[in-house]
N, C-alpha and C. Protein backbone atom coordinates (compact mmCIF):
# COMPACT_ATOMS: atom_id res chain seq x y z
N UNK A 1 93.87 119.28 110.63
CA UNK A 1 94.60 118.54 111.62
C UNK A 1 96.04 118.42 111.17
N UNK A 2 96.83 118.18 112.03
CA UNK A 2 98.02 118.02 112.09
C UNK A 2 99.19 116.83 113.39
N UNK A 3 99.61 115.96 112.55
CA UNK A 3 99.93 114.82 113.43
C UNK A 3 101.51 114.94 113.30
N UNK A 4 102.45 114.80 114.29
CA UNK A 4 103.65 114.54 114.07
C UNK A 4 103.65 113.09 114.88
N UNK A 5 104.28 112.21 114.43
CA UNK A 5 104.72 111.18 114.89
C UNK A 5 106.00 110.79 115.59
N UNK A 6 106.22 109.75 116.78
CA UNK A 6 107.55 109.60 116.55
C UNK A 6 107.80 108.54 117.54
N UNK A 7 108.43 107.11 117.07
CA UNK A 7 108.61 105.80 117.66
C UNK A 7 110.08 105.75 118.19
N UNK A 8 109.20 104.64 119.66
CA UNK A 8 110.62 104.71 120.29
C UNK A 8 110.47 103.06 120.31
N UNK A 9 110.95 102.04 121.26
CA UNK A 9 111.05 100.47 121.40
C UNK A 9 109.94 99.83 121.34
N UNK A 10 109.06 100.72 122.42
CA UNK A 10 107.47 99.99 122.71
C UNK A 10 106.41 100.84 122.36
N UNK A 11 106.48 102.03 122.34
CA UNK A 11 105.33 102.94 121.92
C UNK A 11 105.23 103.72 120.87
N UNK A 12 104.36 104.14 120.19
CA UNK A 12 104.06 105.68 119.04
C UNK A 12 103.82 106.47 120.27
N UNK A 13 104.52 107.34 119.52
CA UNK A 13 103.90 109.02 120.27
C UNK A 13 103.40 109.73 119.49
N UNK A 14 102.33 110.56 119.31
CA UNK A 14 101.77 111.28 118.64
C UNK A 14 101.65 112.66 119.08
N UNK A 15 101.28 113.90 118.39
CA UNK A 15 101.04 115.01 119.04
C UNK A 15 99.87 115.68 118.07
N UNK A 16 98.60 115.48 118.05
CA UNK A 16 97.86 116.08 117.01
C UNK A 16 97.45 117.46 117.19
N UNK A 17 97.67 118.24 116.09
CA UNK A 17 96.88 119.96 116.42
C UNK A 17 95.75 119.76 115.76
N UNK A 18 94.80 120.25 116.71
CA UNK A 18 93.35 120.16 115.89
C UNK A 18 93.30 121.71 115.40
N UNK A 19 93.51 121.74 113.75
CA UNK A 19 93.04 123.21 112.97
C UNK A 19 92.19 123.63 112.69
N UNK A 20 91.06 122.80 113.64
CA UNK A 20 89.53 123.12 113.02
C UNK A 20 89.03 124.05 114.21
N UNK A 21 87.65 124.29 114.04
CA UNK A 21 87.12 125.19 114.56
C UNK A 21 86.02 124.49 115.69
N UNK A 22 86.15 123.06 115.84
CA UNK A 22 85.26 122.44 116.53
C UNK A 22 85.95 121.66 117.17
N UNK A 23 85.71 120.97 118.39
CA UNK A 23 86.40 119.87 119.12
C UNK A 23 86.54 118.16 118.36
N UNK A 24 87.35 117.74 118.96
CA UNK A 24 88.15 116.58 117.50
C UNK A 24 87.53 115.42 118.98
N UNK A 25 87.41 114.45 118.59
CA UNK A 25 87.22 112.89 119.31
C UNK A 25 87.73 111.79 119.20
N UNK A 26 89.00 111.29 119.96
CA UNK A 26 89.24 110.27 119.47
C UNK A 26 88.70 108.76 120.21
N UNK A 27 88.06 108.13 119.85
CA UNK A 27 87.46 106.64 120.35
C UNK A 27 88.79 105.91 120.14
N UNK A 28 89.34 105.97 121.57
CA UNK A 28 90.54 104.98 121.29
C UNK A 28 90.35 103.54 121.53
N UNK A 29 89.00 103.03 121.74
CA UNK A 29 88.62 101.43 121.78
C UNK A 29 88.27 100.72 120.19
N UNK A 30 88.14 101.95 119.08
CA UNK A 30 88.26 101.63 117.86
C UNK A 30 89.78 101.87 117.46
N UNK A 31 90.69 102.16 118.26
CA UNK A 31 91.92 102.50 117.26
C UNK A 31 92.80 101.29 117.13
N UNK A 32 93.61 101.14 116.10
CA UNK A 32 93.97 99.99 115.98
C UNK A 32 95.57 99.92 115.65
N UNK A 33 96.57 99.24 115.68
CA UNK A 33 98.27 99.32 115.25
C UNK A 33 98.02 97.84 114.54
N UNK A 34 98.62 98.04 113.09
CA UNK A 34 98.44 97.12 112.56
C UNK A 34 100.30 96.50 112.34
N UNK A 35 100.75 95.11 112.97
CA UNK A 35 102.08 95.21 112.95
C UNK A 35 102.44 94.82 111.63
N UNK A 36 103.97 94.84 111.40
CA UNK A 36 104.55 93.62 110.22
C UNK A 36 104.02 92.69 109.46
N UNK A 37 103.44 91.66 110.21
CA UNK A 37 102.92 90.76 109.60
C UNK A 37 101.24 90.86 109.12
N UNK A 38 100.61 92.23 109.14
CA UNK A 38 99.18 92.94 108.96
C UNK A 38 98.06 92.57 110.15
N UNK A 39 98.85 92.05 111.20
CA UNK A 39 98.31 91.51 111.91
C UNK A 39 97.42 93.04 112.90
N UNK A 40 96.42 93.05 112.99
CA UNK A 40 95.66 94.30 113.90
C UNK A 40 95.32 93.64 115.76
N UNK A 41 95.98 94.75 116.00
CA UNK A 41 95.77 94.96 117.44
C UNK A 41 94.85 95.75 117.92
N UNK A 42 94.27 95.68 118.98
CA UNK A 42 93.84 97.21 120.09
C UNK A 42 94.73 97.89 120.34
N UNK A 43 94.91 98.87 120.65
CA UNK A 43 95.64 99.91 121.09
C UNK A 43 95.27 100.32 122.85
N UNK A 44 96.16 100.45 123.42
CA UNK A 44 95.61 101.74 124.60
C UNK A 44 96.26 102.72 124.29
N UNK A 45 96.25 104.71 125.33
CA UNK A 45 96.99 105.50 125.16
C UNK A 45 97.46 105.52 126.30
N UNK A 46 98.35 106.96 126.76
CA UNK A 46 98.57 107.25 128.11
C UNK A 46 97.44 107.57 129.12
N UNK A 47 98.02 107.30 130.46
CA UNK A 47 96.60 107.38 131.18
C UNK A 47 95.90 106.01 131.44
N UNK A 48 96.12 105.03 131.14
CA UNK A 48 95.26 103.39 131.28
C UNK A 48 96.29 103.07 131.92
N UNK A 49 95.62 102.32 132.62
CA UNK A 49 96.54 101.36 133.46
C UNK A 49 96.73 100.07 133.53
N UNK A 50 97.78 99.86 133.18
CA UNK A 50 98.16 98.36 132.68
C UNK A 50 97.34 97.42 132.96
N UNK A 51 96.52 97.21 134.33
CA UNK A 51 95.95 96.72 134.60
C UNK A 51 94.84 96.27 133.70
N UNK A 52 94.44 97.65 133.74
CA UNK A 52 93.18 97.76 132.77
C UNK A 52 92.80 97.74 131.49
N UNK A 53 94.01 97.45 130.87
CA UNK A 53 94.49 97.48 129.04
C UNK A 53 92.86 96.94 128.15
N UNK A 54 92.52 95.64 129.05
CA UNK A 54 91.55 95.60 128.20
C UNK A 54 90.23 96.19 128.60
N UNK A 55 90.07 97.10 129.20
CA UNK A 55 89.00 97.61 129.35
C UNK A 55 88.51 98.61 128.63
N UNK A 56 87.17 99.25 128.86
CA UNK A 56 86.86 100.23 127.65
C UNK A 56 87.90 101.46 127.95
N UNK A 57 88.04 102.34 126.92
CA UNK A 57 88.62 103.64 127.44
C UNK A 57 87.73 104.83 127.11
N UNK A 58 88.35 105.77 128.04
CA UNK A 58 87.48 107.03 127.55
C UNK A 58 88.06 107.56 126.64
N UNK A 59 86.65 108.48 125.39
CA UNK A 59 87.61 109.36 124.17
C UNK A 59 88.38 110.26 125.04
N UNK A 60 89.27 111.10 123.83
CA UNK A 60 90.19 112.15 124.23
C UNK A 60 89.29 112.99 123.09
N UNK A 61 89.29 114.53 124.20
CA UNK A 61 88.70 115.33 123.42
C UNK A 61 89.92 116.71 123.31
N UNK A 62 89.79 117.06 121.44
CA UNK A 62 91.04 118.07 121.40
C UNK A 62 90.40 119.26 121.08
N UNK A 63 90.10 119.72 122.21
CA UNK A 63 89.54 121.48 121.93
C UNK A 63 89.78 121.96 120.51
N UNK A 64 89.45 122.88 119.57
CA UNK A 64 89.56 123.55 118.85
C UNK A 64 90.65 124.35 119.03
N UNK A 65 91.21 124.00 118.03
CA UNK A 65 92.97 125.48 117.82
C UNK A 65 93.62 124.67 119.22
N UNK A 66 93.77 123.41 119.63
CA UNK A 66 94.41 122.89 120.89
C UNK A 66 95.23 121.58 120.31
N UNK A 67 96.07 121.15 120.96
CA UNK A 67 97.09 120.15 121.17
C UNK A 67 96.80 118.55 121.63
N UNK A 68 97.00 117.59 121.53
CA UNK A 68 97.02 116.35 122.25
C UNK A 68 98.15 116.41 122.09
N UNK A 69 98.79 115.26 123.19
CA UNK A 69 100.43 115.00 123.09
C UNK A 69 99.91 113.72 123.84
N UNK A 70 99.90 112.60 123.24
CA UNK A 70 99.87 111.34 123.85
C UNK A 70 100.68 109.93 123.28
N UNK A 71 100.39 108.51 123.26
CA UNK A 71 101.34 107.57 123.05
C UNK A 71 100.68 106.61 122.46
N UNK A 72 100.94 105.30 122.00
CA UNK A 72 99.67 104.58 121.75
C UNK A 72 101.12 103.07 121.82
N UNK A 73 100.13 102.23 122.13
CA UNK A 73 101.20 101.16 122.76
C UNK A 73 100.02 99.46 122.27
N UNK A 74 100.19 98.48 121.61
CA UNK A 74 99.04 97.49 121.64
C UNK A 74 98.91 96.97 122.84
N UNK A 75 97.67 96.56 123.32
CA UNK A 75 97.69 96.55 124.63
C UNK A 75 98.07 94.45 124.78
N UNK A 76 98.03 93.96 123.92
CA UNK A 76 98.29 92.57 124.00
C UNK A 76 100.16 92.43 123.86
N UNK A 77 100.59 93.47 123.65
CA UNK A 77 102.32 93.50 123.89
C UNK A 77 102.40 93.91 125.44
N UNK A 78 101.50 94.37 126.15
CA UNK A 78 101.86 94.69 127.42
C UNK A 78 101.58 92.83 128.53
N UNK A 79 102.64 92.75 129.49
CA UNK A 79 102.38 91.55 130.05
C UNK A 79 103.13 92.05 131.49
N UNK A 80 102.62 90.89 132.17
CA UNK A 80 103.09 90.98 133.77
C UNK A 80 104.29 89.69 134.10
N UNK A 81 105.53 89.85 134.20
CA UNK A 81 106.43 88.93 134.28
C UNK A 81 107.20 89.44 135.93
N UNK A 82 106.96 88.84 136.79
CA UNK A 82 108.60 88.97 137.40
C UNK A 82 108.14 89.80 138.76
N UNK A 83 106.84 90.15 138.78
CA UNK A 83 106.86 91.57 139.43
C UNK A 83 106.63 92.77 138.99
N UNK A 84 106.78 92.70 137.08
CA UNK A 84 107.57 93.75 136.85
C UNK A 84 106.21 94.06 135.24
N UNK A 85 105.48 94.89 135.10
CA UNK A 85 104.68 95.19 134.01
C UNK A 85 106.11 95.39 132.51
N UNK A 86 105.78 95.08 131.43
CA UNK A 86 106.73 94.72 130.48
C UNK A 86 106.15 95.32 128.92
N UNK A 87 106.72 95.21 127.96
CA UNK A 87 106.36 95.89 126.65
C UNK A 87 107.00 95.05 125.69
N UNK A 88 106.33 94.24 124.77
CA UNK A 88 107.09 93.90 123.69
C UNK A 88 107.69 94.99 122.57
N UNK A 89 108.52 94.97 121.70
CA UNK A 89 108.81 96.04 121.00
C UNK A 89 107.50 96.11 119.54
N UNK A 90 107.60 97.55 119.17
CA UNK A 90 106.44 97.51 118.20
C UNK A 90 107.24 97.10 117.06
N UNK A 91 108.52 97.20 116.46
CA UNK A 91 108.98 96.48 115.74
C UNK A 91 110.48 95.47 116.12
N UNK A 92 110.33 94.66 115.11
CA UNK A 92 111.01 93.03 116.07
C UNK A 92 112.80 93.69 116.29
N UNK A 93 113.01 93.64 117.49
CA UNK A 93 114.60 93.54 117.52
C UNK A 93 115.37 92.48 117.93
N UNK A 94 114.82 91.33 118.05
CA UNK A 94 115.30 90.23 117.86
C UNK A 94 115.78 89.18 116.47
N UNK A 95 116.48 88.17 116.58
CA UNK A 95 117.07 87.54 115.69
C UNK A 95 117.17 85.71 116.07
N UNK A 96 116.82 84.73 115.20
CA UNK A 96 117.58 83.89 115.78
C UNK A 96 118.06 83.01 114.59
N UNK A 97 118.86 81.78 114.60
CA UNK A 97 119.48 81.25 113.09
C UNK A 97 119.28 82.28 112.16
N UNK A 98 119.83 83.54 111.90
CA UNK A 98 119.78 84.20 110.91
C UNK A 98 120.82 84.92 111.36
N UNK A 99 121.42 85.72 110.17
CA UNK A 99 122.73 86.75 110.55
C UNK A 99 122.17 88.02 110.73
N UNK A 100 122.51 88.72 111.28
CA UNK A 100 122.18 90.25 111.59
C UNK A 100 121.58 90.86 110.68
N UNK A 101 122.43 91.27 109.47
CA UNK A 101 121.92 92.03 107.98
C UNK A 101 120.75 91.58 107.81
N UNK A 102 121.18 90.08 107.69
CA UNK A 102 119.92 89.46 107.01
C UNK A 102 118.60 89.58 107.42
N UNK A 103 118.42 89.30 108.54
CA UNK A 103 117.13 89.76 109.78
C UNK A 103 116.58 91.46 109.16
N UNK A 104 117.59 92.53 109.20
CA UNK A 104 117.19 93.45 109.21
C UNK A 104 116.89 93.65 107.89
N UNK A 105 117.83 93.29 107.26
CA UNK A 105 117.10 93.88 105.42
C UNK A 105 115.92 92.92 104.89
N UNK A 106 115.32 91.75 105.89
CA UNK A 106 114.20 91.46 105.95
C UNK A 106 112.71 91.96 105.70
N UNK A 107 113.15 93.04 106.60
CA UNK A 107 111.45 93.84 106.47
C UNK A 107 112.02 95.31 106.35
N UNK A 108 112.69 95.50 105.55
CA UNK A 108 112.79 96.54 104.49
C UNK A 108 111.78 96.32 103.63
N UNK A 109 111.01 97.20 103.44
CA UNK A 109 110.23 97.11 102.33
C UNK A 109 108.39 96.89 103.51
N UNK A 110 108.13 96.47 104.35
CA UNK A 110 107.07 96.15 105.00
C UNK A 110 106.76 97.39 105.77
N UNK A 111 105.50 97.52 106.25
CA UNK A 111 104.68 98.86 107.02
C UNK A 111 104.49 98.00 107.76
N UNK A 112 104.09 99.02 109.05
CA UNK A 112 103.19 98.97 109.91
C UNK A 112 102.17 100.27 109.97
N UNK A 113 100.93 100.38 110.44
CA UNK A 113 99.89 101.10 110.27
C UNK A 113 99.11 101.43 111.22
N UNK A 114 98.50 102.24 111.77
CA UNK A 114 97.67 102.50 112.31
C UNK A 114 96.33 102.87 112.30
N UNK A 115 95.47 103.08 113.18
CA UNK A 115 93.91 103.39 112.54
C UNK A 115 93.44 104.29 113.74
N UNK A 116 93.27 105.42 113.25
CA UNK A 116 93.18 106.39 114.39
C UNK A 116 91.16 107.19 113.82
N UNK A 117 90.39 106.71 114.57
CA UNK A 117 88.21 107.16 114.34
C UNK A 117 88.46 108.35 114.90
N UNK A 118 88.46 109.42 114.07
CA UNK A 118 88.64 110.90 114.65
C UNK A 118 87.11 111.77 114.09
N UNK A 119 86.36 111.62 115.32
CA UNK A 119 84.73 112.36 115.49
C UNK A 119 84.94 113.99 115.16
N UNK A 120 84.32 114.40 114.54
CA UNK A 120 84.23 115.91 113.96
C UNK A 120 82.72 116.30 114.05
N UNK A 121 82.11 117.14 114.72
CA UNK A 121 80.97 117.13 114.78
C UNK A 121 80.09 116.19 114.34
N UNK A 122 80.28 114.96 115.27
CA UNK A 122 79.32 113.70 115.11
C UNK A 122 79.69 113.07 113.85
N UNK A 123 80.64 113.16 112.81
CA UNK A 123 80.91 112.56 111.72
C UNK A 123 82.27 111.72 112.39
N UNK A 124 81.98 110.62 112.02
CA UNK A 124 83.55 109.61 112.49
C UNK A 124 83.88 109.52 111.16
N UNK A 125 85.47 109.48 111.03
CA UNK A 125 86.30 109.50 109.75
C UNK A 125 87.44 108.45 110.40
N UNK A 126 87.57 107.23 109.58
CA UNK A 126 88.54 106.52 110.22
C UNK A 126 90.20 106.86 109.42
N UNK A 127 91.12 107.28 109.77
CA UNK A 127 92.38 107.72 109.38
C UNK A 127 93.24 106.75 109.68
N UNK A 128 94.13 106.05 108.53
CA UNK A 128 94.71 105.22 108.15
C UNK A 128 96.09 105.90 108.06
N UNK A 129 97.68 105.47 108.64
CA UNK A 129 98.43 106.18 108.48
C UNK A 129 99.40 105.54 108.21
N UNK A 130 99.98 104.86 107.61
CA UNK A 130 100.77 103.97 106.99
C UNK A 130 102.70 104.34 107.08
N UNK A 131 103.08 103.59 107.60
CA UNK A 131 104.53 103.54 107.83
C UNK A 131 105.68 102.76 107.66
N UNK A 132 106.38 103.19 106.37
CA UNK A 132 106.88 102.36 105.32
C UNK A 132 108.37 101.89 106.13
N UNK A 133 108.76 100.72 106.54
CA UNK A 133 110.16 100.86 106.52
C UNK A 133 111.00 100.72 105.41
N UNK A 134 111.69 101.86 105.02
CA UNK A 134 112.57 101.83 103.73
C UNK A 134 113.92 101.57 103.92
N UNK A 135 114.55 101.70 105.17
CA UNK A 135 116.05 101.29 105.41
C UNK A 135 116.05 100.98 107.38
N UNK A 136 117.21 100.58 107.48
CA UNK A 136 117.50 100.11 108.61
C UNK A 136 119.30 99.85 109.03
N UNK A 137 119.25 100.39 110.62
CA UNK A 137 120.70 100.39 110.91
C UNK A 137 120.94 99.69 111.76
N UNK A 138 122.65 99.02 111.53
CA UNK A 138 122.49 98.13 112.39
C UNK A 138 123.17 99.09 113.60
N UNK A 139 123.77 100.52 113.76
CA UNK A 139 124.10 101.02 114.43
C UNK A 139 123.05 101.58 115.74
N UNK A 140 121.78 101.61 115.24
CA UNK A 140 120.65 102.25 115.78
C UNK A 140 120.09 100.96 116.68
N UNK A 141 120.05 99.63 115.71
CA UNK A 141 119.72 98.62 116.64
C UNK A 141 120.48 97.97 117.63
N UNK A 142 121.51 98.03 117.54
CA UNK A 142 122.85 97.74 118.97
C UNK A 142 122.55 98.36 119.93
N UNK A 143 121.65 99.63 119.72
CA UNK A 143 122.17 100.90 120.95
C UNK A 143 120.68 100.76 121.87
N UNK A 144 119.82 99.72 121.25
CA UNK A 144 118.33 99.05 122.33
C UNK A 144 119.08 97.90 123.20
């Protein structure tokens, strides 16, 4: 297998190649985003509907020698305000009585994680993927 990652305000995106020779399974009602504070969530992917966040989901199945390209979002950051379906961010871009730097060189040093049950011919393997923040800009965070 092969995963590239890549975070934007509210979601992971993922793209996994399955290199095996058998179809891959993912049970996304076991997958989990674990935030900052180690706190574990549910997850949904693309394809659910807000509505339905907490409902069961169906696996995603990745053919052999084939692609997924999907997202993963906690489904308890999703809310209904205004009219308008909404996303908390997966990491904090807010601040308050604290100075800017300070906020951010805060959780330097803290992960967030994920937990992705990937079925291989009837064997579930739970995959742990850990994501270190080692630096932070304040140029990158102005521009959300």
């Amino acid at each position: 297998m092969k995963i590239l990652w890549s975070f934007s305000k509210d979601q992971i995106s993922l793209a996994i190649t399955n290199k095996t020779e058998h179809s891959i399974n993912i049970n996304w009602d076991e997958a989990a985003y674990v935030d900052l504070l180690s706190l574990s969530h549910r997850v949904i992917h693309s394809g659910v509907n807000y509505l339905n966040r907490n409902s069961p989901q169906t696996k995603s199945v990745i053919v052999k020698q084939e692609i997924l390209i999907d997202f993963i979002t906690p489904s308890d950051y999703i809310y209904f305000l205004m009219g308008k379906w909404r996303k908390l961010p997966i990491l904090p871009n807010y601040y308050q009585d604290m100075q800017l730097d300070e906020f951010l060189l805060e959780n330097v040093g803290k992960k967030i994680s994920v937990l992705l049950p990937i079925e291989i011919e009837g064997v579930v393997n739970e995959y742990i993927f850990k994501f270190n923040i080692d630096s932070v800009s304040v140029k990158e965070l102005l521009k959300q």
